[in-house]
C-alpha atoms as a PDB file:
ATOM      1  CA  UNK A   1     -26.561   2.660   6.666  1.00  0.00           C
ATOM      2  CA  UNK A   2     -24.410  -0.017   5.353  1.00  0.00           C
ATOM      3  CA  UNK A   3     -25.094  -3.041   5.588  1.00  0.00           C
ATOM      4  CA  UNK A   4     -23.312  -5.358   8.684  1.00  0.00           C
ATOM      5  CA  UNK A   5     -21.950  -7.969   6.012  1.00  0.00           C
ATOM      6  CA  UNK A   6     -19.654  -5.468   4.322  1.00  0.00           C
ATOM      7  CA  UNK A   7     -18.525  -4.818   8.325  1.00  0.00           C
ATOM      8  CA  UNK A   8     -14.943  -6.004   7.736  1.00  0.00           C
ATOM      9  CA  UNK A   9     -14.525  -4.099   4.414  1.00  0.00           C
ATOM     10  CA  UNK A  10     -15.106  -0.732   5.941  1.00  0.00           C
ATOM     11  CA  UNK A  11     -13.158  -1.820   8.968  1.00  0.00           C
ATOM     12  CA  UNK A  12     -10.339  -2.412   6.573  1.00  0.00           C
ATOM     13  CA  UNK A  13     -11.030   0.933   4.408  1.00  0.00           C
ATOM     14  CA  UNK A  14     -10.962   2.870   7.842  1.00  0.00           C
ATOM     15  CA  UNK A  15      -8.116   1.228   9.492  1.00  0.00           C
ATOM     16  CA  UNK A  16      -5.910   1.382   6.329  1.00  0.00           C
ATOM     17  CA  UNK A  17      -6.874   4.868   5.463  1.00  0.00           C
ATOM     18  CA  UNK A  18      -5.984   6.366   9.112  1.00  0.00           C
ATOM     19  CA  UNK A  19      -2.702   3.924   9.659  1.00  0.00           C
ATOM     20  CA  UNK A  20      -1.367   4.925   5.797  1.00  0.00           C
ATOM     21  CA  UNK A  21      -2.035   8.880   6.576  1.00  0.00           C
ATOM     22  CA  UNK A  22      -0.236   8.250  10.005  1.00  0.00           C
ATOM     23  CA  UNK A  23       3.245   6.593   8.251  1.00  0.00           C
ATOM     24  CA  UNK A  24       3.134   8.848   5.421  1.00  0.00           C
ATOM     25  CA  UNK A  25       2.837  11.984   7.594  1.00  0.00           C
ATOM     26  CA  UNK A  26       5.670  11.036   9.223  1.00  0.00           C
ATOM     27  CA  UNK A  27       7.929   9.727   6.913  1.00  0.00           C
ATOM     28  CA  UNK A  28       7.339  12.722   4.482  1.00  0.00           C
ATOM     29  CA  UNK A  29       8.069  15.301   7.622  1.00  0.00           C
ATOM     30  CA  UNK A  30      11.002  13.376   8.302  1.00  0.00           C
ATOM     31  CA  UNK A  31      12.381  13.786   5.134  1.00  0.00           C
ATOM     32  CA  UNK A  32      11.403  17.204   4.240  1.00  0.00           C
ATOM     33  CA  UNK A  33      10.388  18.994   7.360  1.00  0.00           C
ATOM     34  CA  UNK A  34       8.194  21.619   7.730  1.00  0.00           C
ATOM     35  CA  UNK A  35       8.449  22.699   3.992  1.00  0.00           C
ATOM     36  CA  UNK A  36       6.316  24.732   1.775  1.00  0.00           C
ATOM     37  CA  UNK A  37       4.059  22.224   0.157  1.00  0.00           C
ATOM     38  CA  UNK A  38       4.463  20.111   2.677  1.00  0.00           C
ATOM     39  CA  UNK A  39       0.717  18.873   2.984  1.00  0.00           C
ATOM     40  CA  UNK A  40       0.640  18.766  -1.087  1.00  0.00           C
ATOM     41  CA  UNK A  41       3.182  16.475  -0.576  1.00  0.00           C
ATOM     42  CA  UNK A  42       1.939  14.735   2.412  1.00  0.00           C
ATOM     43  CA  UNK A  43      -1.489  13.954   0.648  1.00  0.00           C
ATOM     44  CA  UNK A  44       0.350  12.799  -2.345  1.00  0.00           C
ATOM     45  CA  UNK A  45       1.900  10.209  -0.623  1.00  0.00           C
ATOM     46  CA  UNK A  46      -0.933   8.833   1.575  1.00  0.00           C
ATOM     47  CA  UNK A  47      -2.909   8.203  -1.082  1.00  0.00           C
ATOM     48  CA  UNK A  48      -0.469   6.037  -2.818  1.00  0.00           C
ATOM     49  CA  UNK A  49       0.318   4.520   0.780  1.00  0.00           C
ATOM     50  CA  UNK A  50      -3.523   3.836   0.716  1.00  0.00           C
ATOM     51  CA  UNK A  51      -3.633   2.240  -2.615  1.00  0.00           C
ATOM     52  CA  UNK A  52      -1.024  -0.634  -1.139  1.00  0.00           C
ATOM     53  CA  UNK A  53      -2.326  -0.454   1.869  1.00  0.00           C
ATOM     54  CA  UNK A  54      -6.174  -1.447   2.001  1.00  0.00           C
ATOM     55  CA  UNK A  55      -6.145  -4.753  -0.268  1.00  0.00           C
ATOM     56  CA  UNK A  56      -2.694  -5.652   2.079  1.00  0.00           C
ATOM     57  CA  UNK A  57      -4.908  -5.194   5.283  1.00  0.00           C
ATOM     58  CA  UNK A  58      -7.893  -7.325   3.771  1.00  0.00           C
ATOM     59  CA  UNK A  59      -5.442 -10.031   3.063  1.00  0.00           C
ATOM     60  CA  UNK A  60      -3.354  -9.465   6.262  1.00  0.00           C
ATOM     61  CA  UNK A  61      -6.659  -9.593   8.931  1.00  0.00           C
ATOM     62  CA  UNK A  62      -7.757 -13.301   8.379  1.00  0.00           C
ATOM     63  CA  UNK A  63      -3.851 -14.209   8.791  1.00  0.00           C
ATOM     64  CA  UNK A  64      -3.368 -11.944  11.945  1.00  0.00           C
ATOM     65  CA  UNK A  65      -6.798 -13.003  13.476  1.00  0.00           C
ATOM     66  CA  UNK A  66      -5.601 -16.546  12.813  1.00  0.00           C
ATOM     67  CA  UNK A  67      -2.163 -16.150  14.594  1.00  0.00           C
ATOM     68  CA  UNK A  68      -4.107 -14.448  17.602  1.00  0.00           C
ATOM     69  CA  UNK A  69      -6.506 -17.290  18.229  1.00  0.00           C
ATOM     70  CA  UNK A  70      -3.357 -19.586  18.355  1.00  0.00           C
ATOM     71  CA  UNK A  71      -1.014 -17.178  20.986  1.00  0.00           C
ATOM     72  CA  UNK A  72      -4.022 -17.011  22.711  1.00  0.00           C
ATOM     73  CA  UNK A  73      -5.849 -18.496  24.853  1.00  0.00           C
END
């Protein structure tokens, strides 16, 4: 079990990890289609989405929490 301090971390890993596999999907079947190698491909460029992606979303969250709490009440 990991422990709760690391809880935003893993948050992060997850959330960047499922929302860079999500855009890269797409934007790889939109611009080859339903190709031969077309997961090779896929996985290719998720995990270079995911590189850029993770430390973004651990510097983006305490900025987006912060604009929350101020649109809302």
């Amino acid at each position: 079990m990991i422990p709760k301090k690391y809880a935003p971390f893993l948050f992060g890993f997850l959330l960047s990890g499922l929302m860079s596999a999500l855009v890269s999907g797409i934007s790889t079947f939109r611009l080859v289609g339903p190709a031969p190698g077309f997961g090779a491909l896929w996985i290719s460029a998720w995990l270079t989405a995911w590189l850029v992606a993770f430390p973004a979303v651990l510097l983006a969250a305490p900025l987006a929490r912060k604009a929350v709490e101020r649109l809302t009440q």
